[in-house]
Protein backbone atom coordinates (compact mmCIF):
# COMPACT_ATOMS: atom_id res chain seq x y z
CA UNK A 1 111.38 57.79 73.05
CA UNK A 2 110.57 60.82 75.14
CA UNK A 3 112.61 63.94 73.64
CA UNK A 4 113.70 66.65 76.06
CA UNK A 5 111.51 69.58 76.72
CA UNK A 6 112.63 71.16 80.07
CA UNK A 7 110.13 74.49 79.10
CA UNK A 8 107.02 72.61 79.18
CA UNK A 9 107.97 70.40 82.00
CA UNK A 10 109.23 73.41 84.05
CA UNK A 11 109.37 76.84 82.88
CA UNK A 12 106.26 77.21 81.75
CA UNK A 13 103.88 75.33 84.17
CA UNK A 14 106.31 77.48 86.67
CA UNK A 15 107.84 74.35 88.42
CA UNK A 16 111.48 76.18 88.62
CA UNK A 17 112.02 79.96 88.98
CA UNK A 18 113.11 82.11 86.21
CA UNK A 19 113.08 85.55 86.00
CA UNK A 20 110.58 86.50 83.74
CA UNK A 21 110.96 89.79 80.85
CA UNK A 22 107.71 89.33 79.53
CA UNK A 23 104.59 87.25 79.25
CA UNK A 24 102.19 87.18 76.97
CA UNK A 25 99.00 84.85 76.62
CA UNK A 26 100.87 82.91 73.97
CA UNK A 27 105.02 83.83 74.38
CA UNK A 28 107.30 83.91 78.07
CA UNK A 29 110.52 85.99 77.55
CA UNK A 30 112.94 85.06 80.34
CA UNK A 31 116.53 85.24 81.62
CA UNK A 32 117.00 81.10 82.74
CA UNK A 33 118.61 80.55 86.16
CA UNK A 34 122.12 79.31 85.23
CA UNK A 35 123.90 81.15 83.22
CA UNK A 36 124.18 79.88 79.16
CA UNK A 37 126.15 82.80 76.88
CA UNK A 38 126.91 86.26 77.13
CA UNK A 39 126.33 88.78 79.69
CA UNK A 40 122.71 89.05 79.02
CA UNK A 41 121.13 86.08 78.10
CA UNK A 42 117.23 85.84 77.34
CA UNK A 43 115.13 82.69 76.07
CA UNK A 44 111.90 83.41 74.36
CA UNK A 45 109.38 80.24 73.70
CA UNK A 46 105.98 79.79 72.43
CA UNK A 47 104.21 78.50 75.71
CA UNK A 48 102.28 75.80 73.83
CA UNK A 49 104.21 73.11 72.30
CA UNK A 50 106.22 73.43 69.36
CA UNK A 51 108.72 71.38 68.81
CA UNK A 52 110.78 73.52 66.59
CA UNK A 53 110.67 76.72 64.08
CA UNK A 54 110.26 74.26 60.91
CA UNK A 55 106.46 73.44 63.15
CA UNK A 56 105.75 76.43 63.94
CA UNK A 57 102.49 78.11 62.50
CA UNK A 58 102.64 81.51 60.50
CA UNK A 59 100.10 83.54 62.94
CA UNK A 60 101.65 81.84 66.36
CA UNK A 61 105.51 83.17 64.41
CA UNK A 62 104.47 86.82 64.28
CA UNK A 63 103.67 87.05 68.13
CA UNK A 64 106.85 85.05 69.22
CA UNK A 65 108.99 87.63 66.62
CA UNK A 66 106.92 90.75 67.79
CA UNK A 67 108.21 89.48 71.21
CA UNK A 68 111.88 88.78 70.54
CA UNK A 69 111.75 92.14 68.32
CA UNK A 70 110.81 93.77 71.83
CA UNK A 71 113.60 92.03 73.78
CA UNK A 72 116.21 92.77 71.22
CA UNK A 73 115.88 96.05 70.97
CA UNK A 74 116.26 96.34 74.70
CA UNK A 75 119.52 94.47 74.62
CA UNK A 76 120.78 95.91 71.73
CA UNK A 77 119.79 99.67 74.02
CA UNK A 78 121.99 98.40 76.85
CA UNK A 79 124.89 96.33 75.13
CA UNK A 80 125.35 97.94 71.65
CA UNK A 81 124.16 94.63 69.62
CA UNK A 82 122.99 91.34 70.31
CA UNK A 83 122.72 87.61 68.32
CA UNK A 84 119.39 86.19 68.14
CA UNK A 85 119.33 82.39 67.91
CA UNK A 86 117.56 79.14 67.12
CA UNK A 87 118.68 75.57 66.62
CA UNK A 88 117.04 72.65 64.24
CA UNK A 89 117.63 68.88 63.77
CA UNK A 90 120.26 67.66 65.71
CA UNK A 91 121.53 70.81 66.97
CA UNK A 92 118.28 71.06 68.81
CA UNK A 93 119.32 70.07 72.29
CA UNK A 94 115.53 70.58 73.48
CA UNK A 95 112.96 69.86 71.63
CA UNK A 96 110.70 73.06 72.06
CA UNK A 97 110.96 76.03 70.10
CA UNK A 98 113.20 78.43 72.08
CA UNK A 99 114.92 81.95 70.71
CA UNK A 100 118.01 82.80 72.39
CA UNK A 101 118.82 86.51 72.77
CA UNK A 102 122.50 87.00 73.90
CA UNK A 103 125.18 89.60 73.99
CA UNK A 104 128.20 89.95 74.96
CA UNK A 105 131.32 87.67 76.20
CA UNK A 106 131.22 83.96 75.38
CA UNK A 107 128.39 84.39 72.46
CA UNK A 108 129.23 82.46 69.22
CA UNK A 109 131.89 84.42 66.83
CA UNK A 110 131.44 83.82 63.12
CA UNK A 111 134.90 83.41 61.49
CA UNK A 112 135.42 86.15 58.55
CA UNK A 113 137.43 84.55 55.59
CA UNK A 114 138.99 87.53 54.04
């Protein structure tokens, strides 16, 4: 069975437009072209194949951090805070390491039991 992975099939290799934050030789940091969750919305990804965080190797996981560190910070400049995200197992609807970087309306809520 083939599993999903949209980034190296198209992000990546550049076969759909995206508008691109920033780009390293190993991480792309961009907003995706339809809309997912909040008002800003950025997807960070290792541009070599990983197929999740549980794969990925320690000195490959301080560059993609370094880079969602850098796009955080911006959001969190502009919007006053900011979740940063990453699904495993079967909440992984694509099976490539991605980082989600959201703020704003329609992010996810946690529920406070008080």
């Amino acid at each position: 069975m083939v599993e999903p992975d949209w980034y190296c099939a198209q992000v990546i290799p550049r076969l759909i437009e995206v508008e691109i934050l920033v780009e390293t030789e190993r991480v792309l940091a961009f907003r995706p072209p339809i809309p997912g969750f909040g008002i800003e919305h950025v997807i960070v990804v290792p541009k070599v194949h990983v197929r999740s965080l549980l794969e990925l190797e320690p000195g490959l996981a301080a560059h993609l951090l370094a880079v969602v560190q850098q796009i955080a910070a911006g959001v969190v400049a502009e919007h006053g805070g900011c979740q940063v995200l990453t699904t495993l197992g079967a909440e992984q609807h694509n099976r490539h390491l991605h980082v989600h970087v959201a703020a704003g309306e329609g992010v996810a809520r946690f529920i406070s039991r008080r």
